[in-house]
Each structure stands twice: as structure tokens, then as C-alpha cells.
Protein backbone atom coordinates (compact mmCIF):
# COMPACT_ATOMS: atom_id res chain seq x y z
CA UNK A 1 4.85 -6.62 -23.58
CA UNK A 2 6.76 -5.39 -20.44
CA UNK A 3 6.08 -3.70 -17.26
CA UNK A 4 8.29 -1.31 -15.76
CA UNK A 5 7.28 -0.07 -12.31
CA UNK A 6 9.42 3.14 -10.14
CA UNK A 7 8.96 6.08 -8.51
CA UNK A 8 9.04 9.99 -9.10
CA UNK A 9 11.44 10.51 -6.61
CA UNK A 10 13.92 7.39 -8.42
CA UNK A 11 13.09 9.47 -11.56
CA UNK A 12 13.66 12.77 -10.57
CA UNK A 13 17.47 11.39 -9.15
CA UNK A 14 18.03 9.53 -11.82
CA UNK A 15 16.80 12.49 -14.24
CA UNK A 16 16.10 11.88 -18.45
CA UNK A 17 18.56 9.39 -19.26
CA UNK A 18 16.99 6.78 -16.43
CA UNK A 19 13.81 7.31 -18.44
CA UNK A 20 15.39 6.70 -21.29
CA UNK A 21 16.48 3.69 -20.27
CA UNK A 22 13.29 2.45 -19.14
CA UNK A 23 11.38 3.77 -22.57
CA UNK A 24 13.51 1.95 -24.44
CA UNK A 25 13.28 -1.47 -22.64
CA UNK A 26 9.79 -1.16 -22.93
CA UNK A 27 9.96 -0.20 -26.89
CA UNK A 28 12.23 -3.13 -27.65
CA UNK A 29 9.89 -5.49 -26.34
CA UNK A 30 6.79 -3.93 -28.49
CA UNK A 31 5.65 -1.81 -25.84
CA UNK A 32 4.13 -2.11 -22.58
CA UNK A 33 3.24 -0.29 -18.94
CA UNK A 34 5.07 2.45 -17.59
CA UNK A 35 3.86 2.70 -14.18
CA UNK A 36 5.34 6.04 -12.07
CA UNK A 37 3.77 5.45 -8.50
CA UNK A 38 3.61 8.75 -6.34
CA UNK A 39 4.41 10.59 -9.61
CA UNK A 40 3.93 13.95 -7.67
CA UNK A 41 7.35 13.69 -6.35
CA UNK A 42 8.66 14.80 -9.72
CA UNK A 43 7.41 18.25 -8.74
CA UNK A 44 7.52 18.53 -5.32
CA UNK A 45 9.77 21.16 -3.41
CA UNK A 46 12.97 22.61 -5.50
CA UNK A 47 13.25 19.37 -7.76
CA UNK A 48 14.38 20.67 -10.94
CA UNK A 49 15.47 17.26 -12.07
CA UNK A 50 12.25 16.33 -11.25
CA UNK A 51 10.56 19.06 -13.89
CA UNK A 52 12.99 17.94 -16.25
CA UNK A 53 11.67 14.70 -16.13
CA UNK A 54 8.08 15.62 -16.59
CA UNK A 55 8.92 17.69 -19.38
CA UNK A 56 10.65 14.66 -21.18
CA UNK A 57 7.92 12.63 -20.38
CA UNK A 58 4.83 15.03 -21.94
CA UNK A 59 6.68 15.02 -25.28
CA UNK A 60 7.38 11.13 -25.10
CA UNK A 61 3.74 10.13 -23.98
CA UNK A 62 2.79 12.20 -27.27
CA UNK A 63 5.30 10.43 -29.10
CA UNK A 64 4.29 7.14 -28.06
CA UNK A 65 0.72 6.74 -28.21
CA UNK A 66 -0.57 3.57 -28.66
CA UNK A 67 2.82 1.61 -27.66
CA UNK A 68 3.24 2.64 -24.30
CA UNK A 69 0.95 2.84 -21.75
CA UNK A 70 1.73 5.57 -18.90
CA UNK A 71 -0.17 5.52 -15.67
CA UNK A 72 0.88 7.83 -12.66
CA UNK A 73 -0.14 6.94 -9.73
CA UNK A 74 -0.77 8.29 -6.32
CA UNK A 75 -2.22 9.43 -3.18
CA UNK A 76 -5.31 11.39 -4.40
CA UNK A 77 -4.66 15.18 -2.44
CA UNK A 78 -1.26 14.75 -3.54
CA UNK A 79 -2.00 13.70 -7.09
CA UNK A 80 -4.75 16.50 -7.63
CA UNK A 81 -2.07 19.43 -6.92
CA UNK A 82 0.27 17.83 -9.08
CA UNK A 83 -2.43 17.69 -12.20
CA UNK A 84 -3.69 21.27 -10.98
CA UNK A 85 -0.17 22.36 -11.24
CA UNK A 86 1.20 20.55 -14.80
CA UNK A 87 -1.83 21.31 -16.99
CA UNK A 88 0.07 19.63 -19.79
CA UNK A 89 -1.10 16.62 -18.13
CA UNK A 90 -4.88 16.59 -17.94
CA UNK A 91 -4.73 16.27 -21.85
CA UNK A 92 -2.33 13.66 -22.47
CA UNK A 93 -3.67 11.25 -19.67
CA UNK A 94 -7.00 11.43 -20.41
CA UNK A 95 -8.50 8.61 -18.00
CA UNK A 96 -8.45 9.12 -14.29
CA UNK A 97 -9.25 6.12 -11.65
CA UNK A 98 -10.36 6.68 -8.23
CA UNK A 99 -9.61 3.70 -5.61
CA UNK A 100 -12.00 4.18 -2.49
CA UNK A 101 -10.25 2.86 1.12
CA UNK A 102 -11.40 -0.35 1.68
CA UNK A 103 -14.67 -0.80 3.68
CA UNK A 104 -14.41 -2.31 7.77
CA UNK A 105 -16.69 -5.26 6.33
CA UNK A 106 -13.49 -5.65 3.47
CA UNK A 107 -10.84 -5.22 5.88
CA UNK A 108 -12.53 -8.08 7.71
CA UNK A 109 -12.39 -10.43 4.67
CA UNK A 110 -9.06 -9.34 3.76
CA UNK A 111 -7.62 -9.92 7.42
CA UNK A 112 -9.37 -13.54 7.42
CA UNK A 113 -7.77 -14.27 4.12
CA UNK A 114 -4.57 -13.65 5.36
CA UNK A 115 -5.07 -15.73 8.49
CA UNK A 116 -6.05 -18.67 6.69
CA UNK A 117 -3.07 -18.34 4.22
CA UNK A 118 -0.46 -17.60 7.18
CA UNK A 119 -1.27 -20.90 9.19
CA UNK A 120 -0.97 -24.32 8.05
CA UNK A 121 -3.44 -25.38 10.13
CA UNK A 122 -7.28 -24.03 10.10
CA UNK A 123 -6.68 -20.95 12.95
CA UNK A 124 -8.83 -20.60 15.76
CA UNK A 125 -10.18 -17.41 17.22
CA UNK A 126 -11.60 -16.08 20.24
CA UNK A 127 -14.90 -15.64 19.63
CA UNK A 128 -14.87 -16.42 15.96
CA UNK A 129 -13.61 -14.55 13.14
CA UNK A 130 -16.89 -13.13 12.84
CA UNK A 131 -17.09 -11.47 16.47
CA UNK A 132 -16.43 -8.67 18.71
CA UNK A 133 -12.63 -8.83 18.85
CA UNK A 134 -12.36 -9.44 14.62
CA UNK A 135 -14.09 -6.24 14.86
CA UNK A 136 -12.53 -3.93 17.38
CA UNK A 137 -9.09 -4.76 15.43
CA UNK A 138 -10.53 -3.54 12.18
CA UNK A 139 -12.36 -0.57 12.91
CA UNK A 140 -9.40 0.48 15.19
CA UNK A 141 -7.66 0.38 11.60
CA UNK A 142 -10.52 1.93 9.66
CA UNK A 143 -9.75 5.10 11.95
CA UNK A 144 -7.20 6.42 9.87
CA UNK A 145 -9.04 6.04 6.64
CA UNK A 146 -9.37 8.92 4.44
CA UNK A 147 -6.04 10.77 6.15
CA UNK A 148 -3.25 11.51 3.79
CA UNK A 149 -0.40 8.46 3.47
CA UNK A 150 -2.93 6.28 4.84
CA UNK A 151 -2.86 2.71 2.56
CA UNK A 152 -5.54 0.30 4.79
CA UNK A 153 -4.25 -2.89 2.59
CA UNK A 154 -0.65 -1.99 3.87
CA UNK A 155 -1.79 -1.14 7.15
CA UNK A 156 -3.75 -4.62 7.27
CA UNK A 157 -0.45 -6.03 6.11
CA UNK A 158 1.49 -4.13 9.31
CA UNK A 159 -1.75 -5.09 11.80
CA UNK A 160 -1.41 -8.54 11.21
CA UNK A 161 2.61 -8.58 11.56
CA UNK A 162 2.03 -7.29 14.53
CA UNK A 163 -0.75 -9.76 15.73
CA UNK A 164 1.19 -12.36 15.04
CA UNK A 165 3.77 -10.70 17.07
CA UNK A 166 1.64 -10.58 20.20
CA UNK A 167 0.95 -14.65 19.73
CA UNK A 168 4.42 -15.43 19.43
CA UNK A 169 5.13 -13.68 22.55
CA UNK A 170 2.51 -14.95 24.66
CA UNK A 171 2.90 -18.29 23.01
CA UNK A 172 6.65 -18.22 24.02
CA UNK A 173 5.45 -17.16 28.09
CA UNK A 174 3.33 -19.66 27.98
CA UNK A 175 6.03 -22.31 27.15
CA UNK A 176 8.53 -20.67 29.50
CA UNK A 177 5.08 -21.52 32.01
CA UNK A 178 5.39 -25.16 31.68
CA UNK A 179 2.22 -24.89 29.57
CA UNK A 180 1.42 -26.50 26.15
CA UNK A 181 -0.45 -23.41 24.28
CA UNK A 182 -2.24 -23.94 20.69
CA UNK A 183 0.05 -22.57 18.33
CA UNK A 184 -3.14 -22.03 15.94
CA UNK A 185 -5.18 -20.12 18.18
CA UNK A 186 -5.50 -16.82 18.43
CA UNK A 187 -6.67 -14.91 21.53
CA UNK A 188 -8.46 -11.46 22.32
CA UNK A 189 -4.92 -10.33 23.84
CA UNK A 190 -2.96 -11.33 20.26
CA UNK A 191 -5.93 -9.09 18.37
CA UNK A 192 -5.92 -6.38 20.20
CA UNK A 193 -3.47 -6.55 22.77
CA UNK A 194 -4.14 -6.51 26.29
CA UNK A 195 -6.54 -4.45 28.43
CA UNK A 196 -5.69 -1.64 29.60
CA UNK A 197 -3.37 -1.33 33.55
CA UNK A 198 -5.77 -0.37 36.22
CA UNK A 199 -5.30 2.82 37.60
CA UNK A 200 -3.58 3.63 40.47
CA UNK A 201 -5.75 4.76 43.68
């Protein structure tokens, strides 16, 4: 069994015979996944290669039942105009999964997880990773749930990076300071960066 993971857009540039290629990797190995994440770029815009492709692939996910496995993934608004628009579809992918945005409580476990994987050393945190500032950083990044392109586990991912950049920064001042900062503690300033300049009177 193999797995074979791409894109509509890859797809719609590299047109039948890159599917074709992939189908038959997956047949000589007694079938498998076919995953096409945002599969609504096959149709988007004046992408004729792109239709092309979707036609090939209707006949072949006929033709293949019970070998290969399709799944076509994407952002939901994007993915229901691109069902609403191939009715072909809607019969010959007969299961549809819904993946709700992670919760602020989730994005808090996640974010912890990632801390305690990241440092070597258990990581300390102003005012716990339980409290106020834990908090403020992930319900800053629950805003944007629900908006289109919005993917909270790689936003998480990009929230943390930049944490971590913050620390390094201040850590590095600190040093340049003559001080001898905690390299596993993490402050208000690294979570959420710092307050705001006072206004000028």
C-alpha cells in the first residue's frame, strides 16, 4: 500500500500524464491513497489543464474502486464551490469529512506540547502555562478562526517560531547586558511581545 500526496495546482501543470504516473505507482504496489490537497485548484480561473485533469480523474476513480482510495481535500468555502460546480463528483466521492478549527482550550494544549518538545529542559513561564499571558497569545490566534486560508495548527506552528524569536532576542540583549538570563524561561514580553509605546503628550 502507498501514499501519494500533491496538489491541484501540481496537477493541473503537470496535466494527465503526471496522474498517470502517480496512478500507476500506486497500482503497482496493490493500491493505496491518492490524496489531492486544495483539489479546487484544478478548476479555478481559466485552468483548462486543470479540467482535463478532473475529467481523467472521474473516469479513473470509477475505474478503480476498491484499489485506490481518492480523497480531495480542502479549505471548506473553497471546496463546496468546487463540488457545487463538478456534480460528477458528489457521486463518486460519496463520504465527506468536516474538520472544525481547533478550540482556544486546544490551541493551549497544542502550544504547551510544543514547548515541552522544543526545550530540552522543563520550560518555565511567566505566570504558568496555565495563566493570563498562555491565554492572551492564544485567543489573539483564535481571532482569525473561521476566515478563509486560515489553518490555526499552522498558525500555532508560525506563533511559536515567532515566540521563540522574541526569547532569542531578548535573551541575546540580555547577554550583550552583562547578565546571565535563563535560556528555559519564557517571559510575558517573548509571548506576546512587549507593551505597547506610551503616547506622546
Amino acid at each position: 500500500m502507498s501514499f501519494i500526496e500533491t496538489t491541484g495546482s501540481h496537477l493541473a501543470h503537470g496535466g494527465v500524464n503526471e496522474v498517470k504516473k502517480h496512478l500507476e505507482i500506486l497500482k503497482a504496489s496493490q493500491g493505496g491513497v491518492y490524496f489531492i490537497d486544495e483539489a479546487y485548484q484544478l478548476t479555478e480561473g481559466h485552468n483548462f489543464g486543470g479540467k482535463t485533469v478532473l475529467d481523467y480523474l472521474l473516469t479513473e476513480i470509477e475505474n478503480l474502486v476498491g484499489k485506490i482510495v481518492f480523497v480531495f481535500a480542502g479549505y471548506r468555502k473553497q471546496m463546496e464551490k468546487f463540488f457545487e460546480h463538478n456534480p460528477g463528483l458528489q457521486s463518486r466521492l460519496p463520504y465527506t469529512l468536516r474538520f472544525e478549527d481547533y478550540t482556544d482550550a486546544e490551541l493551549l494544549q497544542m502550544l504547551q506540547y510544543q514547548m515541552q518538545k522544543f526545550y530540552p529542559s522543563p520550560i518555565k513561564i511567566e505566570d504558568g502555562q496555565n495563566g493570563l499571558y498562555m491565554n492572551i497569545a492564544v485567543q489573539r490566534l483564535g481571532r482569525g478562526r473561521g476566515r478563509d486560508g486560515f489553518g490555526n495548527a499552522r498558525a500555532l506552528e508560525n506563533m511559536f517560531a515567532r515566540i521563540r524569536g522574541r526569547q532569542a532576542d531578548r535573551l541575546s540583549k540580555e547577554r550583550k547586558d552583562g547578565l546571565s538570563p535563563d535560556d528555559n524561561l519564557i517571559t510575558k514580553e517573548d509571548l506576546i511581545g512587549p507593551d505597547p509605546s506610551p503616547g506622546y503628550s
